[in-house]
N, C-alpha and C. Protein backbone atom coordinates (compact mmCIF):
# COMPACT_ATOMS: atom_id res chain seq x y z
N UNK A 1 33.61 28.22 -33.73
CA UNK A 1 33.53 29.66 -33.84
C UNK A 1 32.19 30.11 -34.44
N UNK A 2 31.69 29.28 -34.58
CA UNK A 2 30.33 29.24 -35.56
C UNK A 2 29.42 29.84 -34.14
N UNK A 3 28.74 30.93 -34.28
CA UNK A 3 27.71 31.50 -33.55
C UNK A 3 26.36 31.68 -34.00
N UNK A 4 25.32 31.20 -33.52
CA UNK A 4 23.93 31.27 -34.21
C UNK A 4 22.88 32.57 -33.34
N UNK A 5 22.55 32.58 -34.35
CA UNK A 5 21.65 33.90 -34.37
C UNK A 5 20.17 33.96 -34.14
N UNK A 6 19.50 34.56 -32.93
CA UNK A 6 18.31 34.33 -32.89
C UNK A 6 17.87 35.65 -32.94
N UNK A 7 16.51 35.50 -33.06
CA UNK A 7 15.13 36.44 -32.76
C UNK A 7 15.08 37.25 -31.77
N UNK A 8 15.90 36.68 -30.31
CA UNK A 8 15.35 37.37 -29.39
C UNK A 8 16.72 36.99 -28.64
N UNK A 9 16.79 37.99 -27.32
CA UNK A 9 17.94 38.01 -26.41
C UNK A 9 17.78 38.25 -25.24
N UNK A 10 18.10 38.27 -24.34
CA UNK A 10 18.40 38.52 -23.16
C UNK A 10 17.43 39.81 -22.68
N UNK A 11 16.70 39.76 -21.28
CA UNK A 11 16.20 41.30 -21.42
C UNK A 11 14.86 41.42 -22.26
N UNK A 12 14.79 40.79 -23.45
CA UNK A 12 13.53 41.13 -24.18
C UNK A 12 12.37 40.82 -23.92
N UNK A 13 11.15 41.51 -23.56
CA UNK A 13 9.13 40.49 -23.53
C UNK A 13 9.09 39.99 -24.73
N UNK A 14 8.84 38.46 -24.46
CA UNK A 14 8.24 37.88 -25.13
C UNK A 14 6.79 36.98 -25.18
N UNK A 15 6.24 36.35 -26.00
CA UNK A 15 5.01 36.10 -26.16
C UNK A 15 4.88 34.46 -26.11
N UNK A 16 4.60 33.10 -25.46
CA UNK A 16 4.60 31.82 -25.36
C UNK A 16 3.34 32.01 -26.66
N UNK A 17 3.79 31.25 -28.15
CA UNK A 17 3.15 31.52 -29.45
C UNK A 17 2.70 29.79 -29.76
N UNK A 18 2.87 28.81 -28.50
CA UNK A 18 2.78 27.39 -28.93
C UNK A 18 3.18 26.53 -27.38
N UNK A 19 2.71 25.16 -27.47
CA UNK A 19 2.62 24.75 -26.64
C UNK A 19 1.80 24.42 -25.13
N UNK A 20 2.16 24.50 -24.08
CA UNK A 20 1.30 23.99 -23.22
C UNK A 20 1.06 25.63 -22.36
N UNK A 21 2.08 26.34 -22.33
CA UNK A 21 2.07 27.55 -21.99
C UNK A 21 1.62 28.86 -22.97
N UNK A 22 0.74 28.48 -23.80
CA UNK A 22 0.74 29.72 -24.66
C UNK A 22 -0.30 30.57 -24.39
N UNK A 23 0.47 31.81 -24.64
CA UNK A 23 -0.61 33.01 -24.53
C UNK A 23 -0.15 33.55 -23.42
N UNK A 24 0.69 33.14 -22.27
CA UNK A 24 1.65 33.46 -21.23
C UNK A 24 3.03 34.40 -22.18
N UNK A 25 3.10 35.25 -21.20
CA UNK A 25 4.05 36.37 -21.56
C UNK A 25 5.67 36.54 -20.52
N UNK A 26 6.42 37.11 -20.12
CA UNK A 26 7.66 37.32 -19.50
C UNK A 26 8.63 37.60 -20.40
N UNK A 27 9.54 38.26 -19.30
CA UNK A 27 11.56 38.62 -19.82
C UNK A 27 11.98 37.79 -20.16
N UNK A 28 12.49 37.68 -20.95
CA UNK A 28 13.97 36.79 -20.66
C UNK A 28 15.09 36.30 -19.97
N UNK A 29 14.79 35.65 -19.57
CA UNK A 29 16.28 35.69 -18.57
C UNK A 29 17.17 34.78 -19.10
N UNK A 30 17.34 33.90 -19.46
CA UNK A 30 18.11 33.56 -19.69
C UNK A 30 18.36 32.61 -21.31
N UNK A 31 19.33 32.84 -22.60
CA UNK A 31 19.26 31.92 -23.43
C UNK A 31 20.36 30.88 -23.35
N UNK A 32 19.73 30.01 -23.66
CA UNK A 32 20.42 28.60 -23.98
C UNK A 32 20.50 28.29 -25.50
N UNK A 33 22.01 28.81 -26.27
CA UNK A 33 22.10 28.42 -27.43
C UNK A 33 22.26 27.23 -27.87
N UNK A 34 23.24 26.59 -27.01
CA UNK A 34 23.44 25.31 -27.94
C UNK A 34 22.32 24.15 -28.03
N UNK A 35 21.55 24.41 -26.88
CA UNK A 35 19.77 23.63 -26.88
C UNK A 35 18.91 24.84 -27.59
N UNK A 36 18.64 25.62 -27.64
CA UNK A 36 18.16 26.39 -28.78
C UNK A 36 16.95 26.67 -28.04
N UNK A 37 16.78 26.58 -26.22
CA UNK A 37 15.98 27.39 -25.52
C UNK A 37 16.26 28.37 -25.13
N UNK A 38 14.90 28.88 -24.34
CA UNK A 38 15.14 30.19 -23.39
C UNK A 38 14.17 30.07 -22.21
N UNK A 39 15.05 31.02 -21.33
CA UNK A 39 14.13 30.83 -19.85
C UNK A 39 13.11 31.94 -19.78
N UNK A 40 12.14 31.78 -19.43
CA UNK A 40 11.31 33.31 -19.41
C UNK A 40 10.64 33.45 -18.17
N UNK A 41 10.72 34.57 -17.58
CA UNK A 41 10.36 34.89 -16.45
C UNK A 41 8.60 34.64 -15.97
N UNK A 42 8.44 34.12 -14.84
CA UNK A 42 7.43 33.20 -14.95
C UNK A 42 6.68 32.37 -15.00
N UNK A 43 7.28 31.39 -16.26
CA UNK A 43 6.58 30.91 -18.14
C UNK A 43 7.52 29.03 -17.25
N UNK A 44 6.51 27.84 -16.98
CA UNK A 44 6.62 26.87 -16.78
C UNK A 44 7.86 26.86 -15.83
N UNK A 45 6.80 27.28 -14.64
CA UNK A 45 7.81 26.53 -13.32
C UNK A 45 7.90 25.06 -12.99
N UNK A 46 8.85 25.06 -12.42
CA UNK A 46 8.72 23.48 -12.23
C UNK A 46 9.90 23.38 -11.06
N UNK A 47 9.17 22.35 -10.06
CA UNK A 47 9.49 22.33 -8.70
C UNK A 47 10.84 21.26 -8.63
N UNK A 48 12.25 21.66 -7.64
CA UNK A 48 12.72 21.05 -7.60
C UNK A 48 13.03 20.67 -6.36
N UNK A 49 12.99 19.31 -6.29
CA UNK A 49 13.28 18.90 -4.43
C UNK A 49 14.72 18.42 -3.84
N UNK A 50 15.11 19.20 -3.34
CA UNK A 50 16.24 19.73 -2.67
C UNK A 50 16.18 18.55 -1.34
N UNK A 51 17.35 17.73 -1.42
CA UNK A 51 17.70 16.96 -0.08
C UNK A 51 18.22 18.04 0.92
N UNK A 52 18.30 17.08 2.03
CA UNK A 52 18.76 17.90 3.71
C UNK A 52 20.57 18.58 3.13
N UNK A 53 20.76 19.74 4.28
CA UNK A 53 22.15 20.16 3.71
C UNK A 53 21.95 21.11 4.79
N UNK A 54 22.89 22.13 4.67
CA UNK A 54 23.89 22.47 5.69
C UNK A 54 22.66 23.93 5.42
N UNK A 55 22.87 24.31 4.16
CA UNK A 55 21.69 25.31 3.90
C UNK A 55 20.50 25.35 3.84
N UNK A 56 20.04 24.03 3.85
CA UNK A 56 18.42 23.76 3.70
C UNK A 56 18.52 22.45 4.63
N UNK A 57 18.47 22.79 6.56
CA UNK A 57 18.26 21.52 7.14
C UNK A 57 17.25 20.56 6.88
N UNK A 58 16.06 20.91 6.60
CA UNK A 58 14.80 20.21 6.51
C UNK A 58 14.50 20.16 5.29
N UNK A 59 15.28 20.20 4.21
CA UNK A 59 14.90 20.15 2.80
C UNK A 59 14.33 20.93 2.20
N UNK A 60 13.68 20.99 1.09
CA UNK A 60 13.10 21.76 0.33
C UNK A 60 12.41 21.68 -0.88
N UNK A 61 11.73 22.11 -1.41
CA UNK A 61 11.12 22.50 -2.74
C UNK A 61 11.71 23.66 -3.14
N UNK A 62 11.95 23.63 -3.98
CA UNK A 62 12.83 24.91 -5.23
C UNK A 62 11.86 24.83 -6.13
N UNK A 63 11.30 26.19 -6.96
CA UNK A 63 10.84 26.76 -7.77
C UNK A 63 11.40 27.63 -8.82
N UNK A 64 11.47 27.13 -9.81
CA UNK A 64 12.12 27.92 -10.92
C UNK A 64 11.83 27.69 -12.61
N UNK A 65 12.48 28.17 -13.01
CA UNK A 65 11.94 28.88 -14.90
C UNK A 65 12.18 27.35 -15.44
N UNK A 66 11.85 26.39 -16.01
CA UNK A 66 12.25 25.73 -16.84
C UNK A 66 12.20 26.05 -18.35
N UNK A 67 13.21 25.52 -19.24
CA UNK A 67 13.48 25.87 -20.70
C UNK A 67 12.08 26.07 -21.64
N UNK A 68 11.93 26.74 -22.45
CA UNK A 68 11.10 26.28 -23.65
C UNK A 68 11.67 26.38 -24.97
N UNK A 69 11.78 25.76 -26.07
CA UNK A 69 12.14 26.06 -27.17
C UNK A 69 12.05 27.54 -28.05
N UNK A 70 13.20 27.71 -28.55
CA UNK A 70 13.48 29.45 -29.10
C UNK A 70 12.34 29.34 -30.18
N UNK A 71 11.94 28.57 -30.88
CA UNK A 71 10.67 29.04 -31.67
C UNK A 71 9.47 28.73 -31.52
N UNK A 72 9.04 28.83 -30.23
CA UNK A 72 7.93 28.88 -29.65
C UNK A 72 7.57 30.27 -28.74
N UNK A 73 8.18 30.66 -29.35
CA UNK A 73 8.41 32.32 -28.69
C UNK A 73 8.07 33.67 -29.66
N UNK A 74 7.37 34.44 -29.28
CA UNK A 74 7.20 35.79 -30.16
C UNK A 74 8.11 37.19 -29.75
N UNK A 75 8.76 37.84 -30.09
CA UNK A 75 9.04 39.00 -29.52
C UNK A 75 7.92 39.76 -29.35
N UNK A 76 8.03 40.62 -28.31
CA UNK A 76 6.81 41.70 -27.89
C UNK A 76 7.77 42.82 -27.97
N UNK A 77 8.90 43.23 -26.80
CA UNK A 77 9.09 44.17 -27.24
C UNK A 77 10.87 44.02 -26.77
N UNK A 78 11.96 44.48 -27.97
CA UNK A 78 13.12 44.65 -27.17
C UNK A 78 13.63 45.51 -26.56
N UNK A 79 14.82 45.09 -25.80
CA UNK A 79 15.02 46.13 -25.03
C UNK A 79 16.66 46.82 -25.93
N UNK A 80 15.88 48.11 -25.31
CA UNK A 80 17.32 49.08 -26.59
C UNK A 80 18.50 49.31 -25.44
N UNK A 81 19.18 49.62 -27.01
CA UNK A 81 20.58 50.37 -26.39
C UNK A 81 20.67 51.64 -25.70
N UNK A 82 21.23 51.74 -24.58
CA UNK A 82 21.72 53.07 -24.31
C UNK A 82 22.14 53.41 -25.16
N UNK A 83 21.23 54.83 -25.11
CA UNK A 83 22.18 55.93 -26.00
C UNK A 83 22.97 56.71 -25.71
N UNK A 84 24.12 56.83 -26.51
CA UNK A 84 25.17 57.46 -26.05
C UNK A 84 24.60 59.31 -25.94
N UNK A 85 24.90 60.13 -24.73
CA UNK A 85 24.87 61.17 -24.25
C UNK A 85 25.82 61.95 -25.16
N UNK A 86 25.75 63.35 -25.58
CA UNK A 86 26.34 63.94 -25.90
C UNK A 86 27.44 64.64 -25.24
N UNK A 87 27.65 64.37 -23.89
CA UNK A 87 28.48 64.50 -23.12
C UNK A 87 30.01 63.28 -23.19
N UNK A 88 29.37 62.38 -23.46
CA UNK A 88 30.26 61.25 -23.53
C UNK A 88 31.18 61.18 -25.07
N UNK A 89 30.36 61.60 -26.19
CA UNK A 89 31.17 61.49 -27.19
C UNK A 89 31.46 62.51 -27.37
N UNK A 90 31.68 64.19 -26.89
CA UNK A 90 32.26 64.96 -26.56
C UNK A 90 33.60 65.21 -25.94
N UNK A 91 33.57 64.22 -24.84
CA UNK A 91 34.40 63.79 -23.92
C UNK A 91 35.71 62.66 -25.05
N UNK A 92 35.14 61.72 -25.65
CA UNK A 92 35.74 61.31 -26.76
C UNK A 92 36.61 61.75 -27.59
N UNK A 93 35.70 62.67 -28.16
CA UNK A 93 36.50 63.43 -29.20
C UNK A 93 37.75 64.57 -28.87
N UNK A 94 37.82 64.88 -27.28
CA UNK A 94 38.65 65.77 -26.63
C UNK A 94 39.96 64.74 -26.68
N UNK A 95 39.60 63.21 -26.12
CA UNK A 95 40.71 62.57 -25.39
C UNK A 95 41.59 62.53 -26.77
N UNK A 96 40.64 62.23 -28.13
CA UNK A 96 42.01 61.51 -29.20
C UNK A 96 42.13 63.01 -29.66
N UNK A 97 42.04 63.93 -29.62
CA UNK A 97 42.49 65.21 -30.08
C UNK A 97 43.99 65.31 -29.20
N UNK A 98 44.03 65.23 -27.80
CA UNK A 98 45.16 64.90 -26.96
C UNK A 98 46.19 64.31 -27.21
């Protein structure tokens, strides 16, 4: 039940602050907590080769995000919450009055 807490989430620009990629920027797309990476849009592709199949007769090369470690990363900027409309908690306050 134990949940760990990072710096950065889903959605957010961040900054590559170390490593072979640094000074490279992208989203987030995706975190990996229990390895304690994240995918960033962009930020160390790395090619994967795909045997023959029903969807790829002649095979393939695949291109995609590979991991980098969560503290090798800077936040730049997050992304916020919708804010709730004054229409909506209006609408709220009618229903539990009901």
């Amino acid at each position: 039940m134990n949940r760990t807490k990072f710096h950065v989430k889903k959605g957010d620009n961040v900054e590559v602050i170390s490593g072979n990629f640094r000074g490279s920027s992208g989203k987030i797309l995706q975190v990996l907590p229990k390895k304690q990476r994240v995918l960033i849009e962009g930020v160390r592709i790395i090619k994967k080769h795909l045997r023959k199949s029903q969807d790829n007769p002649s095979g393939k090369i695949a291109e995609r995000e590979g991991p980098i470690h969560i503290s090798n990363v800077r936040l730049i900027e997050k992304t916020e919450k919708k804010e709730k409309t004054v229409k909506e908690t209006k609408a709220k306050k009618e229903k539990a009055k009901a």
